[in-house]
N, C-alpha and C. Protein backbone atom coordinates (compact mmCIF):
# COMPACT_ATOMS: atom_id res chain seq x y z
N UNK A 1 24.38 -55.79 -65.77
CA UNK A 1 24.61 -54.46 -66.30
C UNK A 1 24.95 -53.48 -65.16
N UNK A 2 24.64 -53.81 -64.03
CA UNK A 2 24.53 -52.64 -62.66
C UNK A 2 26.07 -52.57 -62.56
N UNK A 3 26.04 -53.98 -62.43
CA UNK A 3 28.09 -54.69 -61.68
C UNK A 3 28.47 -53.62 -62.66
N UNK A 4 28.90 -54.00 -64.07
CA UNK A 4 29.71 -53.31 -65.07
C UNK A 4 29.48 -51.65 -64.69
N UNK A 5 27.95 -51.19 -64.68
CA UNK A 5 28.32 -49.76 -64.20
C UNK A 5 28.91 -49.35 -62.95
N UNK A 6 28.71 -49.92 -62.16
CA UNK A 6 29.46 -49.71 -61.03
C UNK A 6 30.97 -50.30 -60.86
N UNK A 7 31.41 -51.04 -61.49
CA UNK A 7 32.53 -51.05 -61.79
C UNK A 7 33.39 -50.26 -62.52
N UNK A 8 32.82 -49.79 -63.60
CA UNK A 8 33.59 -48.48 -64.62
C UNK A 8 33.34 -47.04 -64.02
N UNK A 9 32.47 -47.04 -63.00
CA UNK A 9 32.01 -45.67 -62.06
C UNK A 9 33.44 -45.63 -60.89
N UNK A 10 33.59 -46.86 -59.91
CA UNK A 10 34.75 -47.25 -59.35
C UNK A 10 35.99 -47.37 -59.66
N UNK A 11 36.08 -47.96 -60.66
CA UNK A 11 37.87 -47.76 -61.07
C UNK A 11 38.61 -46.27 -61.05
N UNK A 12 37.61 -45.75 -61.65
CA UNK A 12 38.72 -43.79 -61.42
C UNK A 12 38.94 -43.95 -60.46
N UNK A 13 37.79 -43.70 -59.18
CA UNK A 13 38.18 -43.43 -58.00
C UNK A 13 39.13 -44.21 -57.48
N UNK A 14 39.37 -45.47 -57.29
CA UNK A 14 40.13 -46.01 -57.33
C UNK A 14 41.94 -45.62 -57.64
N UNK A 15 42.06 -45.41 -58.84
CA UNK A 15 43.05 -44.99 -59.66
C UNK A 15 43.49 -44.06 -59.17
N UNK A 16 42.73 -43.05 -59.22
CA UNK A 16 43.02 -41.77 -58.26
C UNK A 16 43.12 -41.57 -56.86
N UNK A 17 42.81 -42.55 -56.44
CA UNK A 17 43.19 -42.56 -54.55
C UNK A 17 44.45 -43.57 -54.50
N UNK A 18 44.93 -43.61 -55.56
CA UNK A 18 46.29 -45.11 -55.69
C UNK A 18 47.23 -43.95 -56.50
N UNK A 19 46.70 -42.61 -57.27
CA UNK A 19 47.52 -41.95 -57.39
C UNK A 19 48.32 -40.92 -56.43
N UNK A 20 47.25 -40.23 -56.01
CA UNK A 20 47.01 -39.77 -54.91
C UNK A 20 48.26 -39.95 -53.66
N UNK A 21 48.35 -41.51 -53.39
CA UNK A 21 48.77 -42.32 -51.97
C UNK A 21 50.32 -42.10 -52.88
N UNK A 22 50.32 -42.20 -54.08
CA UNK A 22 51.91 -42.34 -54.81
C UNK A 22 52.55 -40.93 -54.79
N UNK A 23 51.92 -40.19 -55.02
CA UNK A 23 52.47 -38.32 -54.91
C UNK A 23 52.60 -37.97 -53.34
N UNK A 24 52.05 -38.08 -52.80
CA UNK A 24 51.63 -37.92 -51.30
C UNK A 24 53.15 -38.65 -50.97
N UNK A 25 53.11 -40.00 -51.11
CA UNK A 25 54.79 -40.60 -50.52
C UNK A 25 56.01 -39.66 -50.97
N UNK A 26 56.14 -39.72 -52.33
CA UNK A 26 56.88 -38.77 -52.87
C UNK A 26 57.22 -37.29 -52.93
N UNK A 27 55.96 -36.96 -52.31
CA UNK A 27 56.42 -35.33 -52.10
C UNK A 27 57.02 -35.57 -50.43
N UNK A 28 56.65 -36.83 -49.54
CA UNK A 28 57.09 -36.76 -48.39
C UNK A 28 58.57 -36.74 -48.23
N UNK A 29 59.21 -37.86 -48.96
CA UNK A 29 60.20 -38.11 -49.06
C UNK A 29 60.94 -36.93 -49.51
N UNK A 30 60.72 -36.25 -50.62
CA UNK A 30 61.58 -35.18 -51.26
C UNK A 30 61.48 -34.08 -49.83
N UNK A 31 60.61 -33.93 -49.38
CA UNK A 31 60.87 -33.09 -47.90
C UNK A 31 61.50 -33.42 -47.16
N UNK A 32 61.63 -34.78 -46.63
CA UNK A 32 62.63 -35.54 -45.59
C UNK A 32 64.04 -34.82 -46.26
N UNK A 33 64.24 -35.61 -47.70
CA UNK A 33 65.43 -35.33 -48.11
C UNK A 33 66.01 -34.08 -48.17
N UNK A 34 64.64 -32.88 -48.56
CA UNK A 34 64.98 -30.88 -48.56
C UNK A 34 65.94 -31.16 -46.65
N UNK A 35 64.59 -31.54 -45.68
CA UNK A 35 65.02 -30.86 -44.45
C UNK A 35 66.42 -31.73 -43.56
N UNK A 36 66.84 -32.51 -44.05
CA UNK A 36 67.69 -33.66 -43.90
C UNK A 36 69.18 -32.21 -43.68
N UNK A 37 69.01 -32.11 -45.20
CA UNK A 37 70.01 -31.13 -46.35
C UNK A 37 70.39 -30.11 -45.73
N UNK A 38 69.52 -29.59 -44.67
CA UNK A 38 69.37 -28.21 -43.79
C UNK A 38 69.86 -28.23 -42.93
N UNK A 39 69.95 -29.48 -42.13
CA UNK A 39 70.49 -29.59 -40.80
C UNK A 39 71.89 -29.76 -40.76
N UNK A 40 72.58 -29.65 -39.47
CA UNK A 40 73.83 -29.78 -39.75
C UNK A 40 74.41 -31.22 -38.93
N UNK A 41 75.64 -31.47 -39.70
CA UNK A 41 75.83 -33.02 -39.17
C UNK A 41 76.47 -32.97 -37.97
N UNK A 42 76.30 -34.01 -37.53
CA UNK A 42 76.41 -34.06 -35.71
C UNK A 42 77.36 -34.86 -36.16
N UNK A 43 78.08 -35.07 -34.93
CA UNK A 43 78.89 -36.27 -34.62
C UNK A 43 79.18 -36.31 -33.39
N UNK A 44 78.65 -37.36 -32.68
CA UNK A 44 78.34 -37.24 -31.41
C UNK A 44 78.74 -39.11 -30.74
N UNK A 45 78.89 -38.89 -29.35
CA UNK A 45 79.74 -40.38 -28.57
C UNK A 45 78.25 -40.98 -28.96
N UNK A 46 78.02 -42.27 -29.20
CA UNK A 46 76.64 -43.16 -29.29
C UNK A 46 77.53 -44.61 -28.66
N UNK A 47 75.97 -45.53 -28.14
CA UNK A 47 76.46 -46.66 -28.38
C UNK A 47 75.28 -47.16 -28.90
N UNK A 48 75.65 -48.54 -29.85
CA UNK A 48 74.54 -49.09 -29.89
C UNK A 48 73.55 -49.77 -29.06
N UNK A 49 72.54 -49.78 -28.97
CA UNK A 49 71.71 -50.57 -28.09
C UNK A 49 71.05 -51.60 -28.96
N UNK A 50 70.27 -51.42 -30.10
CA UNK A 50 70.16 -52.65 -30.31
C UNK A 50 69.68 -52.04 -32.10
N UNK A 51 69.51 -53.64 -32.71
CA UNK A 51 69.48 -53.69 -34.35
C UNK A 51 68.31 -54.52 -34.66
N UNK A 52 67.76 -54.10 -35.57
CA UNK A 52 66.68 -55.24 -36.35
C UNK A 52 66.34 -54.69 -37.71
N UNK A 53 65.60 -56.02 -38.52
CA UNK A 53 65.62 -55.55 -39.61
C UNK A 53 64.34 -56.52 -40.29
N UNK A 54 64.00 -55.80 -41.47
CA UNK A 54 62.50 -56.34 -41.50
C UNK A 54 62.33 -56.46 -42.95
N UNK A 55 61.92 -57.56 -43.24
CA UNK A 55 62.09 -58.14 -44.59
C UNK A 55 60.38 -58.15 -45.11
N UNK A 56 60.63 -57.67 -46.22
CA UNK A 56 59.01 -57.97 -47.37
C UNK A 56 59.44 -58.51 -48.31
N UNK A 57 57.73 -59.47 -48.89
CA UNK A 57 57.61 -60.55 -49.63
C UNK A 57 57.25 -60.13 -50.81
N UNK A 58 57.52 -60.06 -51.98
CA UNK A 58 56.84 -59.98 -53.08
C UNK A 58 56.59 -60.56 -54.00
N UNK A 59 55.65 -61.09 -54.67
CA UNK A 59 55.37 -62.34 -55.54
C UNK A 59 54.64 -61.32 -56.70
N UNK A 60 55.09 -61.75 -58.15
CA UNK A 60 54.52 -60.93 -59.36
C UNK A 60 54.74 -62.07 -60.37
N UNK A 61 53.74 -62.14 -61.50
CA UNK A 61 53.95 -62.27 -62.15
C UNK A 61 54.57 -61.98 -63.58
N UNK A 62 55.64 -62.32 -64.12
CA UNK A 62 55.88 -61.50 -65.50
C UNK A 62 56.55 -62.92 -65.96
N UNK A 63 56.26 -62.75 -67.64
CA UNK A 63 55.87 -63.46 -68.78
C UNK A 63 55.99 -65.14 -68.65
N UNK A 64 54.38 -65.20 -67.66
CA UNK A 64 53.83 -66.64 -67.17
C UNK A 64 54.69 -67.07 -66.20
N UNK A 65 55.49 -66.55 -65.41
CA UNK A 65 56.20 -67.35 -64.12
C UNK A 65 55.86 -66.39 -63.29
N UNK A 66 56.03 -67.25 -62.00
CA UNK A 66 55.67 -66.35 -60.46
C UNK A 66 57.12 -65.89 -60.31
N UNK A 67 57.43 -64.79 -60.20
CA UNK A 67 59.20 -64.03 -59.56
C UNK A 67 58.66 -63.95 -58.15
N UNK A 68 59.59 -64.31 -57.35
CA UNK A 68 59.69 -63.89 -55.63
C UNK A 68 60.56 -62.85 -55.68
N UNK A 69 60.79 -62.03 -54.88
CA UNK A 69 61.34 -61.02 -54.53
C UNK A 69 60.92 -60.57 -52.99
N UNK A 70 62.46 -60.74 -52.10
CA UNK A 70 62.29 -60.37 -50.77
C UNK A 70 63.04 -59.16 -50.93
N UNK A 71 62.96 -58.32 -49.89
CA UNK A 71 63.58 -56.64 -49.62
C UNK A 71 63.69 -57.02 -48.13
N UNK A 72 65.40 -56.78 -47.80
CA UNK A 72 64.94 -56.59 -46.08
C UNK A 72 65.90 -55.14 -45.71
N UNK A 73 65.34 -54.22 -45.10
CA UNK A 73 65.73 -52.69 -44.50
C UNK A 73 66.35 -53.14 -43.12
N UNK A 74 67.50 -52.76 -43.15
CA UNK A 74 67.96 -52.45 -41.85
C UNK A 74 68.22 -51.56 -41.01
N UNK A 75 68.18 -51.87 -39.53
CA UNK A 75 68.11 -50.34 -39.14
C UNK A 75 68.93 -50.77 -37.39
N UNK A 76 69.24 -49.83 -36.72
CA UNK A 76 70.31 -49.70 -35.79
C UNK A 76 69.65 -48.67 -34.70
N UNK A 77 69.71 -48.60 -33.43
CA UNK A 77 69.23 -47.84 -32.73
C UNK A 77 70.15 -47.45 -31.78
N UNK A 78 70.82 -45.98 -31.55
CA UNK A 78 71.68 -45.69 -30.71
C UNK A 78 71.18 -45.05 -29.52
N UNK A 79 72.28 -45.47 -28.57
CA UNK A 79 71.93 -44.10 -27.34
C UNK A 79 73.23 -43.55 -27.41
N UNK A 80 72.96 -41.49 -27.20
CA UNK A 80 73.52 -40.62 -26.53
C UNK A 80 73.92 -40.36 -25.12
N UNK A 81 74.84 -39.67 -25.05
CA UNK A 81 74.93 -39.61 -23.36
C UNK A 81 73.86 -38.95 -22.48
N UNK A 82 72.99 -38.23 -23.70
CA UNK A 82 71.71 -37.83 -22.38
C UNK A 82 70.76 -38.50 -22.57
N UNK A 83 71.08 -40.10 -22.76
CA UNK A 83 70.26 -41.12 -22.50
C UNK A 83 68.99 -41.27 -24.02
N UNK A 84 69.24 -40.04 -24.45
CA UNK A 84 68.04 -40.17 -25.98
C UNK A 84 68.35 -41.32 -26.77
N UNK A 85 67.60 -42.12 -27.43
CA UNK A 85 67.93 -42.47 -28.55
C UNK A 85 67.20 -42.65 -29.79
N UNK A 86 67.91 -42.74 -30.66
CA UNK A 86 68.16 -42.61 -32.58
C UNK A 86 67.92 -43.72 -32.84
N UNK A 87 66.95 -44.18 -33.97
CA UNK A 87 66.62 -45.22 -34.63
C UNK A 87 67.38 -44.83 -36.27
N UNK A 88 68.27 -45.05 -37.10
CA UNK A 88 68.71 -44.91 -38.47
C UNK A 88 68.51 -46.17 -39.25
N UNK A 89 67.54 -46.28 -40.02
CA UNK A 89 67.62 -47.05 -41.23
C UNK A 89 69.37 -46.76 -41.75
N UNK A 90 69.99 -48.15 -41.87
CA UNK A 90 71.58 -48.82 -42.17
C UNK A 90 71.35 -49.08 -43.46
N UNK A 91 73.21 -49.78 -43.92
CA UNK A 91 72.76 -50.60 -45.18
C UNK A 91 73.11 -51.63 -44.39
N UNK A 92 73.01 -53.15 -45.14
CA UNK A 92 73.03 -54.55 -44.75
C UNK A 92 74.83 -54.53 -44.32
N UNK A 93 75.48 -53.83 -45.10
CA UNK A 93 76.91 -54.04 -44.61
C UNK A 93 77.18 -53.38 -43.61
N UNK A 94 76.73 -52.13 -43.11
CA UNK A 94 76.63 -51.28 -41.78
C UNK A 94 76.16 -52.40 -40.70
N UNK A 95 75.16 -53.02 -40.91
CA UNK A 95 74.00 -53.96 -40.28
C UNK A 95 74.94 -55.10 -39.95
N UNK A 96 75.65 -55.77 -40.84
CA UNK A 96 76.84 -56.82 -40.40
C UNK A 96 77.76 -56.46 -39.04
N UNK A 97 78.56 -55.14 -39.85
CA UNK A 97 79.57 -54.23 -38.75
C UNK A 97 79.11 -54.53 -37.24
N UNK A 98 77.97 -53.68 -37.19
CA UNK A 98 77.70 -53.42 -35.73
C UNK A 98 77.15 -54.41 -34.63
N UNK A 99 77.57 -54.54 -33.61
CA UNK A 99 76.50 -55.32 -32.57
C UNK A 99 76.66 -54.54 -31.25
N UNK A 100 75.64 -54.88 -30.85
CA UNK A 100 75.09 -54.24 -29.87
C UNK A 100 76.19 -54.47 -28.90
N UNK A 101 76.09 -52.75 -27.82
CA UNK A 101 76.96 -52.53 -26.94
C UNK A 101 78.57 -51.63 -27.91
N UNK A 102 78.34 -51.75 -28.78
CA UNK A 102 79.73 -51.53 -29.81
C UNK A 102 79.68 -49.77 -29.26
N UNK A 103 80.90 -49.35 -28.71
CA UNK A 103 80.65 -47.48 -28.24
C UNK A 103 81.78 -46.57 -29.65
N UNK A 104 80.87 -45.48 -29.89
CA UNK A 104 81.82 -45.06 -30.69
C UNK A 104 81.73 -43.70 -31.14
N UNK A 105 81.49 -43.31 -32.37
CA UNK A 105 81.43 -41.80 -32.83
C UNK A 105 80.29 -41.96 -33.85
N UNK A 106 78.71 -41.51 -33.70
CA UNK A 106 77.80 -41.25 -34.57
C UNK A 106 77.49 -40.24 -35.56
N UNK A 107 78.04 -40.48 -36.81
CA UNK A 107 77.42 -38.98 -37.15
C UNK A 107 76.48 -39.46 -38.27
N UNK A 108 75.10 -38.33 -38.16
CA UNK A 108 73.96 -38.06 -38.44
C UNK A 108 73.63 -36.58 -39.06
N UNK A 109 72.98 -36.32 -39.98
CA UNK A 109 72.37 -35.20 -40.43
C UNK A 109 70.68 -35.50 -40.13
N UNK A 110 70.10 -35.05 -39.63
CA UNK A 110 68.71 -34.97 -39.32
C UNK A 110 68.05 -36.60 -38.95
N UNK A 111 67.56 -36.57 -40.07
CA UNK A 111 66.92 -38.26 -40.09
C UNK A 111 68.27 -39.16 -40.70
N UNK A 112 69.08 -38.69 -41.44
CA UNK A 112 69.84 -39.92 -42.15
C UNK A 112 70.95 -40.12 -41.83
N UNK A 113 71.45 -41.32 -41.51
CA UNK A 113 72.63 -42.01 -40.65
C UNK A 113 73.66 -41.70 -41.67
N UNK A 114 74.96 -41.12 -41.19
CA UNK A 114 76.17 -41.18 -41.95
C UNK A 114 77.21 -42.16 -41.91
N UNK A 115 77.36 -42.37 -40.39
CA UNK A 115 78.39 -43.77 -39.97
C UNK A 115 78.54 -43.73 -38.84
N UNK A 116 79.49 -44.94 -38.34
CA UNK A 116 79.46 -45.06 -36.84
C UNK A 116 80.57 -45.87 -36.87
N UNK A 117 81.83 -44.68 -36.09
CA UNK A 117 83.09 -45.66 -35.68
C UNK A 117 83.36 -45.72 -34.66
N UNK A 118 83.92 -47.21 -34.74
CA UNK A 118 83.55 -47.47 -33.14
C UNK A 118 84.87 -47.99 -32.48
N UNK A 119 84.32 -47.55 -31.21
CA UNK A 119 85.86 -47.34 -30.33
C UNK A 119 86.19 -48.99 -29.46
N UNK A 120 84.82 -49.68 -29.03
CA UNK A 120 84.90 -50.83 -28.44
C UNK A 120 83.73 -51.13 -28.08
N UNK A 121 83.88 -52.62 -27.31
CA UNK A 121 82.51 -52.77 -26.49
C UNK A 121 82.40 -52.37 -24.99
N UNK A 122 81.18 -52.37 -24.62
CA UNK A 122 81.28 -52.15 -22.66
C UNK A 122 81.92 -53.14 -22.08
């Protein structure tokens, strides 16, 4: 009888710190995206320096079979001529395009990558 009360005492909280973590992402994001919107787009000499990309696993069940489902994000890291560099989450076909050393024209609005044409390698 304790388990069951303390189990039906736990689940809100629960629920609500899993709601909580879901609004919290989402209001982050909609800010990224407000202050993104604000800035103005650069376009600036980059080269690439280097790329990677990072894949998640997901296993669910729906109606009695296991579904797999992988996700992999790609992302590209440039340098500027005053040596800074930019990490941009790509898409997979951007991610094909580029390899490292590739020099060219970056343009960017805040956090989000626009494109990158490129002039050659070193």
């Amino acid at each position: 009888m304790f388990m069951f009360d303390f189990m039906s005492a736990i689940f809100p909280v629960f629920f609500v710190l899993i709601l909580a973590f879901i609004s919290i992402s989402i209001i982050k994001g909609i800010g990224e995206w407000i202050n993104n919107n604000k800035q103005p787009v650069l376009i600036v000499d980059a080269c690439v320096v280097s790329k990677r990309s990072h894949t998640s696993h997901h296993i669910h069940n729906h109606n009695n079979g296991m579904h797999h489902h992988n996700q992999t994000t790609y992302y590209a890291t440039f340098e500027v001529e005053s040596g800074d560099r930019m990490e941009f989450r790509i898409s997979g076909k951007e991610y094909g395009l580029l390899a490292e050393k590739d020099k060219g024209r970056l343009t960017f609005q805040g956090t989000r990558y626009l494109s990158f044409e490129r002039n050659g390698r070193e």
